[in-house]
Protein backbone atom coordinates (compact mmCIF):
# COMPACT_ATOMS: atom_id res chain seq x y z
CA UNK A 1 -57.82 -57.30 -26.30
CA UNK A 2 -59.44 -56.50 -23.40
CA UNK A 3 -59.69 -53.06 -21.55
CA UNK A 4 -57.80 -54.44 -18.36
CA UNK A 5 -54.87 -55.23 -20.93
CA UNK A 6 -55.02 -51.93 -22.79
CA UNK A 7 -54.94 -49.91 -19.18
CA UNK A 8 -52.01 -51.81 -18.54
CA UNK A 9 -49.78 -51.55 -21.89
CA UNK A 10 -50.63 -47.49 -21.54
CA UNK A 11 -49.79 -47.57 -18.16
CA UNK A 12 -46.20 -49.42 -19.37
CA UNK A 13 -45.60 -46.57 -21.92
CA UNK A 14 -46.38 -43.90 -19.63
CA UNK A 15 -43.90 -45.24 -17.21
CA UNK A 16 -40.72 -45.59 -19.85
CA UNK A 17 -41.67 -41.81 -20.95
CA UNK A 18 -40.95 -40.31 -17.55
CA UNK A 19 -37.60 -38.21 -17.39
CA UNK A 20 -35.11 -40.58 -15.30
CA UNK A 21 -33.39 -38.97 -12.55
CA UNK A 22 -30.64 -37.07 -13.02
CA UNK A 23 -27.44 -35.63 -10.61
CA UNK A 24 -26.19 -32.14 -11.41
CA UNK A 25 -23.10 -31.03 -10.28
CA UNK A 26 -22.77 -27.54 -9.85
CA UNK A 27 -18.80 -25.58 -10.39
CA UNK A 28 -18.32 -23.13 -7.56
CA UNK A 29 -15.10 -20.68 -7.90
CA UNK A 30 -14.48 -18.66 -5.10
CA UNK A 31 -12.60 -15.83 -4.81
CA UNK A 32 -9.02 -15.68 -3.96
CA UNK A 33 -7.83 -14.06 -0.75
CA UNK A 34 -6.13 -10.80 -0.77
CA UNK A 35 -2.13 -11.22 -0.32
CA UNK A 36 -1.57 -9.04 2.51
CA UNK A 37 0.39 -12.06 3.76
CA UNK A 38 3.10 -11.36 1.48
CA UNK A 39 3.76 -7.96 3.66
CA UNK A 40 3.13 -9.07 6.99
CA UNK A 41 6.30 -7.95 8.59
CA UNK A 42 6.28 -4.57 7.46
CA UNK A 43 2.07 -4.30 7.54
CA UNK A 44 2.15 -2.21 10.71
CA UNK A 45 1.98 1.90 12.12
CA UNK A 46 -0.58 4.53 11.24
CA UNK A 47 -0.15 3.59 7.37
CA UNK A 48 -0.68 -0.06 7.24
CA UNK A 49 -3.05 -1.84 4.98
CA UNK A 50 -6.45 -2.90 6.74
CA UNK A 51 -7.56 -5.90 6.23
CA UNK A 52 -11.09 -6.25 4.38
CA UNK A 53 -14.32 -6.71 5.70
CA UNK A 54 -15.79 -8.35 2.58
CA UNK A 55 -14.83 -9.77 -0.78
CA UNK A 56 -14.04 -8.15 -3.74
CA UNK A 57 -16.32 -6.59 -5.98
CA UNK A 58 -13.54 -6.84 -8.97
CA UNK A 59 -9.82 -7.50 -9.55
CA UNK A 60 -8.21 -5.81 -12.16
CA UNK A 61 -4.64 -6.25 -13.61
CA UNK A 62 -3.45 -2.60 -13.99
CA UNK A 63 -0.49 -2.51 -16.91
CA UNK A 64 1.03 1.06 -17.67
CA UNK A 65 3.51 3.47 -16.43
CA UNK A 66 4.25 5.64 -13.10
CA UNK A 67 5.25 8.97 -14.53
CA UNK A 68 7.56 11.31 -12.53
CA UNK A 69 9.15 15.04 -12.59
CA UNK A 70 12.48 16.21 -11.56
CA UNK A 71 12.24 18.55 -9.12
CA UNK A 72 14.51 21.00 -7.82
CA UNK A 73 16.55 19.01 -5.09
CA UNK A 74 17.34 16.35 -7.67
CA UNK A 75 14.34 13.94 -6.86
CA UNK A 76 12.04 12.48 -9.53
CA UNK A 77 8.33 13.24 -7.70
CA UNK A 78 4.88 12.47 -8.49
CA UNK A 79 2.95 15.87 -8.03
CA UNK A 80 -0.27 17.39 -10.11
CA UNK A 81 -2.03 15.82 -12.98
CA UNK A 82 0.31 15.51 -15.05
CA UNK A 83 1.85 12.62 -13.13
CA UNK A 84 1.18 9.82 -10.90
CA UNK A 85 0.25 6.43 -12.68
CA UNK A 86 -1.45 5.92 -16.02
CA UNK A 87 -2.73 2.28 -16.83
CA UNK A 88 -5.24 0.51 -18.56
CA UNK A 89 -7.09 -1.81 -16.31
CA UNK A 90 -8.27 -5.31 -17.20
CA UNK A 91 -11.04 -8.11 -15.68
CA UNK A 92 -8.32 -10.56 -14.15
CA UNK A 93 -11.61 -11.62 -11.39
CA UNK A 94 -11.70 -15.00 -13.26
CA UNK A 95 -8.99 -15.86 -13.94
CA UNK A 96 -7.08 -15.33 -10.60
CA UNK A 97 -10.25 -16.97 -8.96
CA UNK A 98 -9.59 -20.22 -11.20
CA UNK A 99 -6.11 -19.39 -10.94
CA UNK A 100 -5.03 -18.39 -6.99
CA UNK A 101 -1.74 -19.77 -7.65
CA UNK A 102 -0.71 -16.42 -9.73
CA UNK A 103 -2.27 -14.19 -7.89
CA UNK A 104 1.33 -13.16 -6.96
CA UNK A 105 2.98 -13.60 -10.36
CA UNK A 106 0.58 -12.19 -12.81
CA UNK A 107 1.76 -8.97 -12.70
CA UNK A 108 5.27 -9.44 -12.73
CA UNK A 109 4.54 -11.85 -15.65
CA UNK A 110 2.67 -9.56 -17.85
CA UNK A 111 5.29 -6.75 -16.68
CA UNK A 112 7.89 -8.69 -18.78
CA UNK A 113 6.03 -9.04 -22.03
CA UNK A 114 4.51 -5.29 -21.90
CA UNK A 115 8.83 -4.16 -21.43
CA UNK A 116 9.25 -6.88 -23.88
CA UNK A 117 7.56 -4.89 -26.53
CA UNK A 118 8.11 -1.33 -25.72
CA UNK A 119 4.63 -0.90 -24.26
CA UNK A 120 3.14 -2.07 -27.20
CA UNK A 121 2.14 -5.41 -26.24
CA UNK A 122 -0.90 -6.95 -27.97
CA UNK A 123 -2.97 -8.05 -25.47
CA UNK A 124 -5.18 -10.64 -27.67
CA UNK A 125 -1.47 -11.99 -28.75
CA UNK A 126 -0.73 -12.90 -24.89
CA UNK A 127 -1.86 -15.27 -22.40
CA UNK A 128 -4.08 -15.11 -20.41
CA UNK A 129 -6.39 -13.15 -22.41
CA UNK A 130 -8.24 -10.22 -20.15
CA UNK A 131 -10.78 -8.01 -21.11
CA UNK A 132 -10.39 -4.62 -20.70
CA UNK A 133 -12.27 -3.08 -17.53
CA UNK A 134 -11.56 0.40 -17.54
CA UNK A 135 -8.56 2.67 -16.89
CA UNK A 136 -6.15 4.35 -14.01
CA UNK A 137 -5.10 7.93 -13.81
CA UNK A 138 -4.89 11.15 -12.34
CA UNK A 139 -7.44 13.92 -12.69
CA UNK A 140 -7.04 17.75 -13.09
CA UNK A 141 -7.28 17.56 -9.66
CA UNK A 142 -4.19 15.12 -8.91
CA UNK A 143 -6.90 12.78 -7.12
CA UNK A 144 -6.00 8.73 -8.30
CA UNK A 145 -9.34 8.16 -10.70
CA UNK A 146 -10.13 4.53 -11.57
CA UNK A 147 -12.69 4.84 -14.28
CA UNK A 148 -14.28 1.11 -14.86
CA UNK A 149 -16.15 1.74 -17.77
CA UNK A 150 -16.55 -1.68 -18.70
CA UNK A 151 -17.81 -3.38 -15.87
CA UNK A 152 -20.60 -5.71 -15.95
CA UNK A 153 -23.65 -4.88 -15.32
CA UNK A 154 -22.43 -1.29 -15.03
CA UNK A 155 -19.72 1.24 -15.13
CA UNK A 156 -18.12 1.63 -11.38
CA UNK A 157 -16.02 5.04 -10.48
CA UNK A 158 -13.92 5.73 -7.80
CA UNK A 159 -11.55 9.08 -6.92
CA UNK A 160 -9.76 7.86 -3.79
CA UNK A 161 -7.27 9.22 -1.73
CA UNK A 162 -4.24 7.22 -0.43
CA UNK A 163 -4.69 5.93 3.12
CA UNK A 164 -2.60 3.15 3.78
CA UNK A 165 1.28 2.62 2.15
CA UNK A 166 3.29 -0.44 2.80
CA UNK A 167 6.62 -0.88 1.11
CA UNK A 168 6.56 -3.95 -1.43
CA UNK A 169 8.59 -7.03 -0.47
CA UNK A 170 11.37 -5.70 -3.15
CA UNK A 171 10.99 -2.25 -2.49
CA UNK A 172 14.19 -1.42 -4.69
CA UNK A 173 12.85 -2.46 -8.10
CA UNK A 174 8.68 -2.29 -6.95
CA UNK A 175 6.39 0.36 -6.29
CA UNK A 176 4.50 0.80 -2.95
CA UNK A 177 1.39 -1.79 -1.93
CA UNK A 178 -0.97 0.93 -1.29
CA UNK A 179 -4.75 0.76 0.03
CA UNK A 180 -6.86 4.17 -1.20
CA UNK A 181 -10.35 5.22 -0.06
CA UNK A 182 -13.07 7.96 -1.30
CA UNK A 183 -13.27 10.49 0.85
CA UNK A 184 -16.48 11.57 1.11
CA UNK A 185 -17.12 15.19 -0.59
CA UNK A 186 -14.16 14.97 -3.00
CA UNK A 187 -14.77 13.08 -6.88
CA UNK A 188 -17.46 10.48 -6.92
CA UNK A 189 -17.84 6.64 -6.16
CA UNK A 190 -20.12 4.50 -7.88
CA UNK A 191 -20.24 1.12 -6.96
CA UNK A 192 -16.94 0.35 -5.28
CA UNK A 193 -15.60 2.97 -2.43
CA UNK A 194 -11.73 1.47 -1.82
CA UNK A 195 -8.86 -0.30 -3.47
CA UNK A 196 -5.87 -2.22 -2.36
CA UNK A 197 -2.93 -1.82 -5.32
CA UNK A 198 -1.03 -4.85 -4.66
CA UNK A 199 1.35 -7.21 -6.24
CA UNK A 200 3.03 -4.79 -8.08
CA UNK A 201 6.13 -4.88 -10.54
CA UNK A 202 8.35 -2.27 -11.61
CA UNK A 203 7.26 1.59 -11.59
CA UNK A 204 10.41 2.61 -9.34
CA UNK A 205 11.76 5.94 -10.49
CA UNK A 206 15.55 6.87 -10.51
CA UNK A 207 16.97 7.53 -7.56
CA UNK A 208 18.51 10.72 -8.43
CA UNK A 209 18.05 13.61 -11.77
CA UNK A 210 20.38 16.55 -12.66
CA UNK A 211 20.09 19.94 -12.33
CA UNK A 212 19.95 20.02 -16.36
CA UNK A 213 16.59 17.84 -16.20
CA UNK A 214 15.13 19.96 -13.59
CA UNK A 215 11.68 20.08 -14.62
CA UNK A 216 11.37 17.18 -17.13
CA UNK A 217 9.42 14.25 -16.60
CA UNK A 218 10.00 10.12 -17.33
CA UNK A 219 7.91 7.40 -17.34
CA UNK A 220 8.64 3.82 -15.83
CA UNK A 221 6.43 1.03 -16.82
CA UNK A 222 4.74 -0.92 -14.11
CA UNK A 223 1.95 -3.76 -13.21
CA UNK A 224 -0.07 -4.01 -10.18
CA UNK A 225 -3.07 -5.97 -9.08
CA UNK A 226 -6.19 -3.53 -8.33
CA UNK A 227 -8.94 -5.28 -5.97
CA UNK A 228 -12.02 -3.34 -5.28
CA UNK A 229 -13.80 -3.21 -2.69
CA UNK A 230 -17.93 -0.96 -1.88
C-alpha cells in the first residue's frame, strides 16, 4: 500500500476520533423577590419596611416561639433577655428559589406540623427537608442576635435593632413583618448587616393576663421567613 493511501486512512481515523460537538444547557435559579407586596397598604409612615437595594445573601425559615411576661397593667410584653423570640433557623434559599410559589405559605405550613407535635417536630421526618443554618434569640443585652453558624462558606452574625414594623396582613393571629438593622457600635455583624422577618405565622400573645400571673412568662410558637441582606 502506498504512502499516499496510508496518509489518507490515518487521516480518516484521526477525523472519527475528534470529540463531536456538543450543546450544554446550563439551570439558572434566581432568587425570589421579597413579599413586601403582600403589605402594601399598610407599608407606609416613619416605620415602614424599605425596600432592598440588592438580593439576598440567605433566606432562612425561622421555627420557634415568641416568649412574653405579664406585666403589671395586665399586658403580656417582650422586655430583657429573657424574652423576645427564640428559633432555630434553617437554609430555605433553595428551596423557595426553586419554589417562589411558597414563599408565602412555607411558614404557615411548617407552623402547623411544629403545633402538630408539641414543638417536637422532626425535621428529617417533614417535607421539605432544610438544613439547619443557625439560630434566633435575644442576648444578655435584649439586642435580637441571629447567630448563622452554619452558613456556607462561613458563619454570618448579626445583632440588629428593629427599624421598620408593619402589621402582618392577619395581624390578630400573626406577629409583626419587621425589618432590623446593626447599628453600628452595638453587637457585631459579619457578613450580612439587615433582615426583613416576613411571612410570619402565629407568635401572637394573649391579649390580656391576671393580676395572679403578674410576673410569669408564656411562650407562643411561631414561623417567620428571615431574608438577609450585607
Amino acid at each position: 500500500m502506498s504512502r499516499a493511501v496510508y496518509a489518507l486512512l490515518a487521516l480518516a481515523t484521526a477525523v472519527q476520533c475528534l470529540p463531536h460537538p456538543t450543546t450544554t444547557t446550563t439551570c439558572t435559579t434566581s432568587l425570589p423577590t421579597l413579599p413586601l407586596q403582600a403589605i402594601a397598604a399598610s407599608n407606609t409612615g416613619s416605620k415602614a419596611l424599605p425596600s432592598p437595594t440588592s438580593t439576598p445573601v440567605v433566606i432562612a425559615l425561622g421555627l420557634g416561639t415568641q416568649n412574653y411576661t405579664c406585666n403589671s397593667t395586665g399586658h403580656w410584653i417582650q422586655t430583657g433577655p429573657n424574652t423576645g423570640a427564640k428559633a432555630t433557623l434553617f437554609n430555605a434559599t433553595s428551596y423557595l428559589s426553586e419554589h417562589p410559589d411558597e414563599v408565602a405559605t412555607l411558614p404557615s405550613e411548617r407552623l402547623a406540623k411544629y403545633e402538630q407535635t408539641g414543638g417536637c417536630v422532626d425535621e428529617t421526618s417533614v417535607r421539605p427537608t432544610l438544613a439547619v443554618l443557625g439560630e434566633h434569640y435575644f442576648n444578655g443585652a435584649g439586642i435580637p442576635t441571629f447567630d448563622l453558624f452554619d452558613a456556607v462558606p462561613s458563619r454570618l452574625f448579626l445583632n440588629a435593632a428593629k427599624d421598620g414594623d408593619v402589621k402582618a396582613p392577619n395581624s390578630t393571629a400573626d406577629i409583626d413583618w419587621l425589618y432590623l438593622e446593626y447599628v453600628n457600635g452595638t453587637g457585631s455583624a459579619i457578613g450580612i448587616t439587615s433582615v426583613y422577618r416576613v411571612e410570619t405565622a402565629g407568635g401572637v400573645a394573649p391579649s390580656s393576663c391576671t393580676s395572679a400571673e403578674n410576673g410569669t412568662e408564656t411562650s407562643v410558637m411561631y414561623s417567620a421567613e428571615y431574608w438577609f441582606y450585607d
